[in-house]
PDB file of N, CA and C in Angstrom:
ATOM      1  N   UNK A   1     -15.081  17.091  -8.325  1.00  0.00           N
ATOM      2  CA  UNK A   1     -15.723  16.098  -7.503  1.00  0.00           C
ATOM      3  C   UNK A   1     -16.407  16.803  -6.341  1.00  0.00           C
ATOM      4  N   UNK A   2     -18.010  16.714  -5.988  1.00  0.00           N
ATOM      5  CA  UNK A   2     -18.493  17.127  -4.648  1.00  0.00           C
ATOM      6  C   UNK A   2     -18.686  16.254  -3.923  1.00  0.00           C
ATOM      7  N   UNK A   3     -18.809  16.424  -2.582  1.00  0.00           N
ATOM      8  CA  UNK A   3     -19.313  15.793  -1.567  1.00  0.00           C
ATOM      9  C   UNK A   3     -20.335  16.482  -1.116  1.00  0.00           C
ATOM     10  N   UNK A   4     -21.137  15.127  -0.741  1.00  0.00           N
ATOM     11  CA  UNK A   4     -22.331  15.526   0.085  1.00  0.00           C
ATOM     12  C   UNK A   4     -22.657  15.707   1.649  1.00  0.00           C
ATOM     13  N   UNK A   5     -21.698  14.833   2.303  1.00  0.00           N
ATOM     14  CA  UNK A   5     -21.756  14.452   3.290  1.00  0.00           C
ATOM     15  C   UNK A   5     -20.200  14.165   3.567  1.00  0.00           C
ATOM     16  N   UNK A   6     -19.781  14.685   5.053  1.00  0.00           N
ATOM     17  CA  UNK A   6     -19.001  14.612   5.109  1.00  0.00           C
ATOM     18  C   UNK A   6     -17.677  13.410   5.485  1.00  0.00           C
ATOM     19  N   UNK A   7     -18.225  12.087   5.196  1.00  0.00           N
ATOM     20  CA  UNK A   7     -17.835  11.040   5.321  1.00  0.00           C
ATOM     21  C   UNK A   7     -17.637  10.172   4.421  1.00  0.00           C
ATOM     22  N   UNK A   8     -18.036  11.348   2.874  1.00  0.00           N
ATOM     23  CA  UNK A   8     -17.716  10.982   1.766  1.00  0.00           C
ATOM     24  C   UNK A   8     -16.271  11.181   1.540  1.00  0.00           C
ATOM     25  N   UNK A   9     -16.035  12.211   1.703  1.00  0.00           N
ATOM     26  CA  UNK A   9     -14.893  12.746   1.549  1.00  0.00           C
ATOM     27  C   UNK A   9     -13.401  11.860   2.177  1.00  0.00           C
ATOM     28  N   UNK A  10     -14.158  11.401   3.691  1.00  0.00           N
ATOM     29  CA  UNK A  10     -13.267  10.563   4.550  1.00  0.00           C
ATOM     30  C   UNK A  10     -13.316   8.845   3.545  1.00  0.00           C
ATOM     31  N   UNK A  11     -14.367   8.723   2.560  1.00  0.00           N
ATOM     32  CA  UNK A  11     -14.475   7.217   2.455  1.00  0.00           C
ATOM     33  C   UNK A  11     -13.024   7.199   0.983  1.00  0.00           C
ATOM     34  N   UNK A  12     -13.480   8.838   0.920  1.00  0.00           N
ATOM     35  CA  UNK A  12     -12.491   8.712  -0.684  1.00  0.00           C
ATOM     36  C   UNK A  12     -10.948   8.643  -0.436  1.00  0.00           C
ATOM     37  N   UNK A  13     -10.592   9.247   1.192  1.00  0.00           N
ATOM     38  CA  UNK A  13      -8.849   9.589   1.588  1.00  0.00           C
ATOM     39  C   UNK A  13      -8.722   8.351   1.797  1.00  0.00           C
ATOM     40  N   UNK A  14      -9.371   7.001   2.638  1.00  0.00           N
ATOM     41  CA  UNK A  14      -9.516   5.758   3.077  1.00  0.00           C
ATOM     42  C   UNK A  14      -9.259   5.002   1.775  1.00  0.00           C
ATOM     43  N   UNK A  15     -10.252   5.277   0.194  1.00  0.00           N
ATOM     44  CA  UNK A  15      -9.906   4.484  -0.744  1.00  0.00           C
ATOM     45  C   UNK A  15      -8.737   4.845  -1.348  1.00  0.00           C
ATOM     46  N   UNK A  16      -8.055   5.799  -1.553  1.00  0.00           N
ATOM     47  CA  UNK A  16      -6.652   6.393  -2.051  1.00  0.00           C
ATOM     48  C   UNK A  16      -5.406   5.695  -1.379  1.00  0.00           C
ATOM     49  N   UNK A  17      -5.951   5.491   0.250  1.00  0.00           N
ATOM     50  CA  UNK A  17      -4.705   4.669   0.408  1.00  0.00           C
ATOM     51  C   UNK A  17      -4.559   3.043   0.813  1.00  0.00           C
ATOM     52  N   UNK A  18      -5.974   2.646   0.556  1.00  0.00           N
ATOM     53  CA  UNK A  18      -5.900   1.279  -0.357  1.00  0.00           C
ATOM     54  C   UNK A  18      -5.745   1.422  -1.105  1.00  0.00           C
ATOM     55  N   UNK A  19      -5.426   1.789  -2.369  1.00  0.00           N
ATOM     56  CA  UNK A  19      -5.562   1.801  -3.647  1.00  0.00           C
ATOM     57  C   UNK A  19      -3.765   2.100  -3.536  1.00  0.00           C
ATOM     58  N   UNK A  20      -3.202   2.958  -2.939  1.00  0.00           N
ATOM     59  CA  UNK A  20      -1.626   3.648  -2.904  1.00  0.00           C
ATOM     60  C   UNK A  20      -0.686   2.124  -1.909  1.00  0.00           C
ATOM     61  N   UNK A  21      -1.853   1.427  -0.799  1.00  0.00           N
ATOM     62  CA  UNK A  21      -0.924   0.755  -0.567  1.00  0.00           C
ATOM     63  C   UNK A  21      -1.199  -0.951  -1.480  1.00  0.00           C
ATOM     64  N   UNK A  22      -1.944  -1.184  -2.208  1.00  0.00           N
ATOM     65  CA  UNK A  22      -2.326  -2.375  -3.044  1.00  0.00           C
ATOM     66  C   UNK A  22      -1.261  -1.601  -4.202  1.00  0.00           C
ATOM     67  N   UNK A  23      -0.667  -0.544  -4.737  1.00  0.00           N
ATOM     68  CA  UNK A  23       0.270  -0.620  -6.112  1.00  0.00           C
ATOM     69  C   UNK A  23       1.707  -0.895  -5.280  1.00  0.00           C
ATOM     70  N   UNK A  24       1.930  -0.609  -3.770  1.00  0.00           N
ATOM     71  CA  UNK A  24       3.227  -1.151  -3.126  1.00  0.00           C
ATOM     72  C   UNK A  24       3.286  -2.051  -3.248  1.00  0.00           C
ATOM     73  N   UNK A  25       2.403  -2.650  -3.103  1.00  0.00           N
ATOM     74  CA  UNK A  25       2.608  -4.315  -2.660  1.00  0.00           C
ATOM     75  C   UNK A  25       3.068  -4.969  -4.093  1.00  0.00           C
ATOM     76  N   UNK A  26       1.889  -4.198  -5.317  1.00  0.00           N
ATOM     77  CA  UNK A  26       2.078  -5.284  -6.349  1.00  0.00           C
ATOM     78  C   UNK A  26       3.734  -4.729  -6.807  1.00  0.00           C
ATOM     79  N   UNK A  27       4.350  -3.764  -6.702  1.00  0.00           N
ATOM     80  CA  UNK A  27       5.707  -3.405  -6.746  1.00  0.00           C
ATOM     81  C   UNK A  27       6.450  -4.112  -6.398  1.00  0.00           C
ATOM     82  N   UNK A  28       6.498  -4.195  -4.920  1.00  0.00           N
ATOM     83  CA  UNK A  28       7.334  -4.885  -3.841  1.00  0.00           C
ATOM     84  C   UNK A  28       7.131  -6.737  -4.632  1.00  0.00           C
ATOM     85  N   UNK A  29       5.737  -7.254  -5.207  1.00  0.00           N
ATOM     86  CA  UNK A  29       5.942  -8.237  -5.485  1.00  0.00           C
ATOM     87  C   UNK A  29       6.922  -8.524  -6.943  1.00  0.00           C
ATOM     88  N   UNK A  30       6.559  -7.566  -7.663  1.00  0.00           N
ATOM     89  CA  UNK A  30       7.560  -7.480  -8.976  1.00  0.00           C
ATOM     90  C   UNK A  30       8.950  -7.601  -9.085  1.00  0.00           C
ATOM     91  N   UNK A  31       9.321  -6.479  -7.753  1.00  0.00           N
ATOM     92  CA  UNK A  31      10.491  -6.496  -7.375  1.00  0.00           C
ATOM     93  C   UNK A  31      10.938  -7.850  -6.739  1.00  0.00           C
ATOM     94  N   UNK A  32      10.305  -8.748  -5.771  1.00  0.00           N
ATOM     95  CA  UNK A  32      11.011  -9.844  -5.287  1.00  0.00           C
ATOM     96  C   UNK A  32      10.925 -10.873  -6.487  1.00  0.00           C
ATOM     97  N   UNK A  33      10.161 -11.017  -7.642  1.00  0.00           N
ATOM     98  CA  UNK A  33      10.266 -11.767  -8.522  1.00  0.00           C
ATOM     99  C   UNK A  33      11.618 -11.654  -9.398  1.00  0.00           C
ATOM    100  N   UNK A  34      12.175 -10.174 -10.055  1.00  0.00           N
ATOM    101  CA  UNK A  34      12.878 -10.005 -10.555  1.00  0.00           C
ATOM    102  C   UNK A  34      14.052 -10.429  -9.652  1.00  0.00           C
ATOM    103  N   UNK A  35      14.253  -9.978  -8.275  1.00  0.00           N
ATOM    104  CA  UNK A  35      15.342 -10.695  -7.722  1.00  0.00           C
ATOM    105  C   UNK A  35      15.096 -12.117  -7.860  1.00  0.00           C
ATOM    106  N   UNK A  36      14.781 -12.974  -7.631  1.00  0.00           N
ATOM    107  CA  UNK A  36      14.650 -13.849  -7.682  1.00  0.00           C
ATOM    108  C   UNK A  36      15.275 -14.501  -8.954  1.00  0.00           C
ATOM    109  N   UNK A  37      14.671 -13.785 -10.062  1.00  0.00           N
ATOM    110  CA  UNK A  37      15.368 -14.652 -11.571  1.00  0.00           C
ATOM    111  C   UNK A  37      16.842 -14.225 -11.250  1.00  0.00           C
ATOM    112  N   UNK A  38      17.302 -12.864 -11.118  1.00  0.00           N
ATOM    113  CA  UNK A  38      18.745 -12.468 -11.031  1.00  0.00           C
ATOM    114  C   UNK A  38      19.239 -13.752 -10.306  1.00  0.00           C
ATOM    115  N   UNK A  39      18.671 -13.974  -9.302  1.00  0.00           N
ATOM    116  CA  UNK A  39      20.075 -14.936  -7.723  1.00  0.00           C
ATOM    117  C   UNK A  39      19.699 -16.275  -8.830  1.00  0.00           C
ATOM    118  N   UNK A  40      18.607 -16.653  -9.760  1.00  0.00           N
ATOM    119  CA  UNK A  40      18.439 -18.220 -10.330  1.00  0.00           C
ATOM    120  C   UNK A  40      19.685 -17.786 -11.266  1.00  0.00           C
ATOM    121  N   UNK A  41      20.034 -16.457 -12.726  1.00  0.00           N
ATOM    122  CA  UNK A  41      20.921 -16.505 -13.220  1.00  0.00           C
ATOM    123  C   UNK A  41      22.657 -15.970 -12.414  1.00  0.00           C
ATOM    124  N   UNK A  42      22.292 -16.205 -10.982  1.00  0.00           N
ATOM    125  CA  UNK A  42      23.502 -16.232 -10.555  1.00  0.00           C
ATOM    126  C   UNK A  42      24.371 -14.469 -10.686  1.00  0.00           C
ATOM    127  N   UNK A  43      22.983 -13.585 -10.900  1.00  0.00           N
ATOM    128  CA  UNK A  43      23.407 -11.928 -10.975  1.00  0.00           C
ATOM    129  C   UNK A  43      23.079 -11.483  -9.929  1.00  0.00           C
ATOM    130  N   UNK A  44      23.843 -11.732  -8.619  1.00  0.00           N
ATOM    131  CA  UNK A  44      23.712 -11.775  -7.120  1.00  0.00           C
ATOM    132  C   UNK A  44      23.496 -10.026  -6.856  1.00  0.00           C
ATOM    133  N   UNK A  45      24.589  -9.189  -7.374  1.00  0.00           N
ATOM    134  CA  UNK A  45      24.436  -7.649  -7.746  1.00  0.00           C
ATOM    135  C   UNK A  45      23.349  -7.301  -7.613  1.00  0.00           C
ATOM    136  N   UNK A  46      22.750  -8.206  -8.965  1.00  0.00           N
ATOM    137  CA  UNK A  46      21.618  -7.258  -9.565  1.00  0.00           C
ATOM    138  C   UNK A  46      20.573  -7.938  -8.533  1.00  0.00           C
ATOM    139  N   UNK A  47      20.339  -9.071  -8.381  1.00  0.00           N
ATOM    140  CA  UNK A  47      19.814  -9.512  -7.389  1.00  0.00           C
ATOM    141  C   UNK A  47      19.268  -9.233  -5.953  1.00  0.00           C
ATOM    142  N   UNK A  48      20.708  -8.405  -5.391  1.00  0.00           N
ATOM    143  CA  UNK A  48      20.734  -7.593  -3.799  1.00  0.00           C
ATOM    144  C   UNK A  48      19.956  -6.335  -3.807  1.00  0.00           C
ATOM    145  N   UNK A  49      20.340  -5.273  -5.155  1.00  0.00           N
ATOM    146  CA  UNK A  49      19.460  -4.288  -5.467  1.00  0.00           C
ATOM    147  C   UNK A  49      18.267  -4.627  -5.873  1.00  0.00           C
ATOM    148  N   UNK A  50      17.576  -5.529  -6.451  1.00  0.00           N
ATOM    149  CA  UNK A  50      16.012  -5.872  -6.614  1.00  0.00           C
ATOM    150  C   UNK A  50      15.319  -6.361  -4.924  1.00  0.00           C
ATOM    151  N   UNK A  51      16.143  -7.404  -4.240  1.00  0.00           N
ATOM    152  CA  UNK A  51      15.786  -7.011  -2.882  1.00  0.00           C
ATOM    153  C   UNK A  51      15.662  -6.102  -2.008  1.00  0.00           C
ATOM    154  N   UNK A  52      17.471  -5.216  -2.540  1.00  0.00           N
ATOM    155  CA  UNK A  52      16.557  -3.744  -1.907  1.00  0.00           C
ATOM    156  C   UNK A  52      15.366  -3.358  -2.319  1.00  0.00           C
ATOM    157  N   UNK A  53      15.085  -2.467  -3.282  1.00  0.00           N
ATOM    158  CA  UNK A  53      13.904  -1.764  -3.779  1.00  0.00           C
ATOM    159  C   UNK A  53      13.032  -2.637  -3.682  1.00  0.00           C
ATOM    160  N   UNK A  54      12.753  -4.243  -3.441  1.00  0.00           N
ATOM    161  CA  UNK A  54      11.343  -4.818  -2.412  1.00  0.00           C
ATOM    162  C   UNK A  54      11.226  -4.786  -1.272  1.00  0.00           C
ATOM    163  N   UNK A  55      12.025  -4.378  -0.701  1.00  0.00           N
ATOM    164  CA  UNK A  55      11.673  -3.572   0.661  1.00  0.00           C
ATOM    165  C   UNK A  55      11.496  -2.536   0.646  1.00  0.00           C
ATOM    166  N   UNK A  56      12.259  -1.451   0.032  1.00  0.00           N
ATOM    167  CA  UNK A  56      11.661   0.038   0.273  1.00  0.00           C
ATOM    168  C   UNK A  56      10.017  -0.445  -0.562  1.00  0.00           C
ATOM    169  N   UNK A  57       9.496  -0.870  -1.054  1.00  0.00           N
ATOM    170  CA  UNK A  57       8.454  -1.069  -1.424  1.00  0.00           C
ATOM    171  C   UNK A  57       7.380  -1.392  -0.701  1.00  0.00           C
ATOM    172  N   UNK A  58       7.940  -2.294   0.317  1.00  0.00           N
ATOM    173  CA  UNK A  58       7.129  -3.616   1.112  1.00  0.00           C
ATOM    174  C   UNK A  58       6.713  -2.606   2.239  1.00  0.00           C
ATOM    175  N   UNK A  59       8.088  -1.685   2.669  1.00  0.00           N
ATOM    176  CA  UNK A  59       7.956  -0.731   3.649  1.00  0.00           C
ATOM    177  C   UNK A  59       6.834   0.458   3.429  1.00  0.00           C
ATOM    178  N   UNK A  60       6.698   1.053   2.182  1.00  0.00           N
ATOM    179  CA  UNK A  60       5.697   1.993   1.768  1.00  0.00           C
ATOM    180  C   UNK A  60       4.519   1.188   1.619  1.00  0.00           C
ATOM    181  N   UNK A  61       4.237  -0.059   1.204  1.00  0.00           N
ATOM    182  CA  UNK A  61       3.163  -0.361   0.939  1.00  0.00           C
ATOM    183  C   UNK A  61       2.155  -0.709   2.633  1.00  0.00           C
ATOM    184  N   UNK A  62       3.516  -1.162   3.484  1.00  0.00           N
ATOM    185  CA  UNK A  62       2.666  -1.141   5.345  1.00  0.00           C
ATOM    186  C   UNK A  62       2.464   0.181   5.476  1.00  0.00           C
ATOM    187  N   UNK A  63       2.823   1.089   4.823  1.00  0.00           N
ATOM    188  CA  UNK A  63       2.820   2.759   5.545  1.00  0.00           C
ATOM    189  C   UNK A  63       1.393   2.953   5.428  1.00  0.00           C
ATOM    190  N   UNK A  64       0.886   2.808   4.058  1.00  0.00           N
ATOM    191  CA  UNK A  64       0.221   2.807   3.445  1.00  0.00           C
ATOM    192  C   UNK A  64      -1.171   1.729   3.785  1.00  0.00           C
ATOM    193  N   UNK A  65      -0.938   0.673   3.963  1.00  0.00           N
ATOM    194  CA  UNK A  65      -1.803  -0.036   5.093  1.00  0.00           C
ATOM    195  C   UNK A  65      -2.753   0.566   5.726  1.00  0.00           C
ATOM    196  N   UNK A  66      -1.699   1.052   6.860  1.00  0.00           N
ATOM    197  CA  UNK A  66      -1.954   1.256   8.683  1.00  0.00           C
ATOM    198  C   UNK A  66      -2.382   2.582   8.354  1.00  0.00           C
ATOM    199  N   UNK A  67      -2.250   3.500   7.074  1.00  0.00           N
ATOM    200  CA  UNK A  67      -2.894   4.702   7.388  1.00  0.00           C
ATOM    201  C   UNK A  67      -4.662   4.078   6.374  1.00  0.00           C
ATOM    202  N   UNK A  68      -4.541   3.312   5.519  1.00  0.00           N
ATOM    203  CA  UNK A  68      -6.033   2.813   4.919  1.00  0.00           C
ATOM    204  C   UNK A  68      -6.995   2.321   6.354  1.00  0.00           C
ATOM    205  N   UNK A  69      -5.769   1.577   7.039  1.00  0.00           N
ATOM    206  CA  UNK A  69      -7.120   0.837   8.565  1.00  0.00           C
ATOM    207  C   UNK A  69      -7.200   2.150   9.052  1.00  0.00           C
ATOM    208  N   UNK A  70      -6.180   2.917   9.643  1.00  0.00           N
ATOM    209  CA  UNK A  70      -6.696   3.810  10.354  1.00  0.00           C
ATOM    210  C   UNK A  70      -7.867   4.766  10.319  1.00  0.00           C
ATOM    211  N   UNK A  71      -8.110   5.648   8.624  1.00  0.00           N
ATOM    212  CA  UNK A  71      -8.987   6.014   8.055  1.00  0.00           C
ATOM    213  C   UNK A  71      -9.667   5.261   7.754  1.00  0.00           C
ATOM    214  N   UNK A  72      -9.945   3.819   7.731  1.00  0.00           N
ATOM    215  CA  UNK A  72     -11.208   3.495   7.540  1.00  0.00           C
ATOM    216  C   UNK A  72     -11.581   2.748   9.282  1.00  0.00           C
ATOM    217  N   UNK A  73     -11.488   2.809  10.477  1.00  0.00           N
ATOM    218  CA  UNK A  73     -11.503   3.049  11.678  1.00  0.00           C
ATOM    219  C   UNK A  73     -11.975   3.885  11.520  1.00  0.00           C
ATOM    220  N   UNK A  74     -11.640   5.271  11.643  1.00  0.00           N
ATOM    221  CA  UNK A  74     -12.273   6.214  12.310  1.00  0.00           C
ATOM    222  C   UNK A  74     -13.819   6.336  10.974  1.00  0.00           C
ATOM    223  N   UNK A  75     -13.664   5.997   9.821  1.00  0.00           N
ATOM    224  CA  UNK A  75     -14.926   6.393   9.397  1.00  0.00           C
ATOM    225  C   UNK A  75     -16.123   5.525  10.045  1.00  0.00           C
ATOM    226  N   UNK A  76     -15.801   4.420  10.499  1.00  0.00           N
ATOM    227  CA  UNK A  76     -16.883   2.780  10.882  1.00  0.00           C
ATOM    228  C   UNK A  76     -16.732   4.124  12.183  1.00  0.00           C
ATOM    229  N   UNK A  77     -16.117   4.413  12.975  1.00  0.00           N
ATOM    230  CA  UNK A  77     -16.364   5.118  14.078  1.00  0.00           C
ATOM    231  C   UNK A  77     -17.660   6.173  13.896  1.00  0.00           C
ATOM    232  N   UNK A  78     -17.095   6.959  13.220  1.00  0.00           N
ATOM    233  CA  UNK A  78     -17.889   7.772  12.894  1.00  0.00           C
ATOM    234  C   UNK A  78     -19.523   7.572  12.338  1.00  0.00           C
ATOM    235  N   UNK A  79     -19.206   6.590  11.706  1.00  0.00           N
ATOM    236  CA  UNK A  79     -20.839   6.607  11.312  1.00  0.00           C
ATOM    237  C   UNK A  79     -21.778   5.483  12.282  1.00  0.00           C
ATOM    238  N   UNK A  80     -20.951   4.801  13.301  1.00  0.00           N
ATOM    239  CA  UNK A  80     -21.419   4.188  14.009  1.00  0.00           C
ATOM    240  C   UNK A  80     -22.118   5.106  15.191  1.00  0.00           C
ATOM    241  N   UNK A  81     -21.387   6.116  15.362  1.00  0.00           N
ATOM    242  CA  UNK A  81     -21.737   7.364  16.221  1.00  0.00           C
ATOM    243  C   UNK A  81     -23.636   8.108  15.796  1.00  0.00           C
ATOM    244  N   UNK A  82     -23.487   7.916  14.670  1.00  0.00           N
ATOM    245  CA  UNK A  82     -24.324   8.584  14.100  1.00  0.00           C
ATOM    246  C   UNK A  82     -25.903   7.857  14.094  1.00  0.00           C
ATOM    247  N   UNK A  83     -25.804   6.011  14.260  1.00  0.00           N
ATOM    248  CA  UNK A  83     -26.524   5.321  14.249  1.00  0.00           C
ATOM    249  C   UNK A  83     -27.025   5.193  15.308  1.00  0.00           C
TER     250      UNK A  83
END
């Protein structure tokens, strides 16, 4: 892959972690579904651990967020600079 410009490069780290924090989320949503059927068949166990792992999910997928706004901030910065 080349770049031409160097704000290509910044638009591609910006789409990687939309893209890294949109598969958390759809995780984190999988995961609260599957808990969900567990606590309806009354598999509270299995249930508590599917809530866990939708949070460690929910948690990577904000990580993942706040670093997509941030990099895509500084790129609107950047090329606003330039205009």
């Amino acid at each position: 892959m080349s770049f031409n410009r160097v704000s290509d490069l910044g638009d591609t780290m910006a789409y990687d972690s939309h893209q890294k924090a949109a598969e958390f989320h759809m995780l984190a949503a999988h995961a609260h579904q599957a808990a969900a059927a567990h606590h309806g068949k009354e598999d509270h166990l299995t249930a508590h651990e599917q809530s866990r792992q939708a949070m460690e999910y929910a948690s990577k997928a904000f990580e993942f967020s706040k670093q997509a706004h941030d990099e895509s901030s500084a790129i609107l910065k950047e090329n606003e600079k330039k205009s």
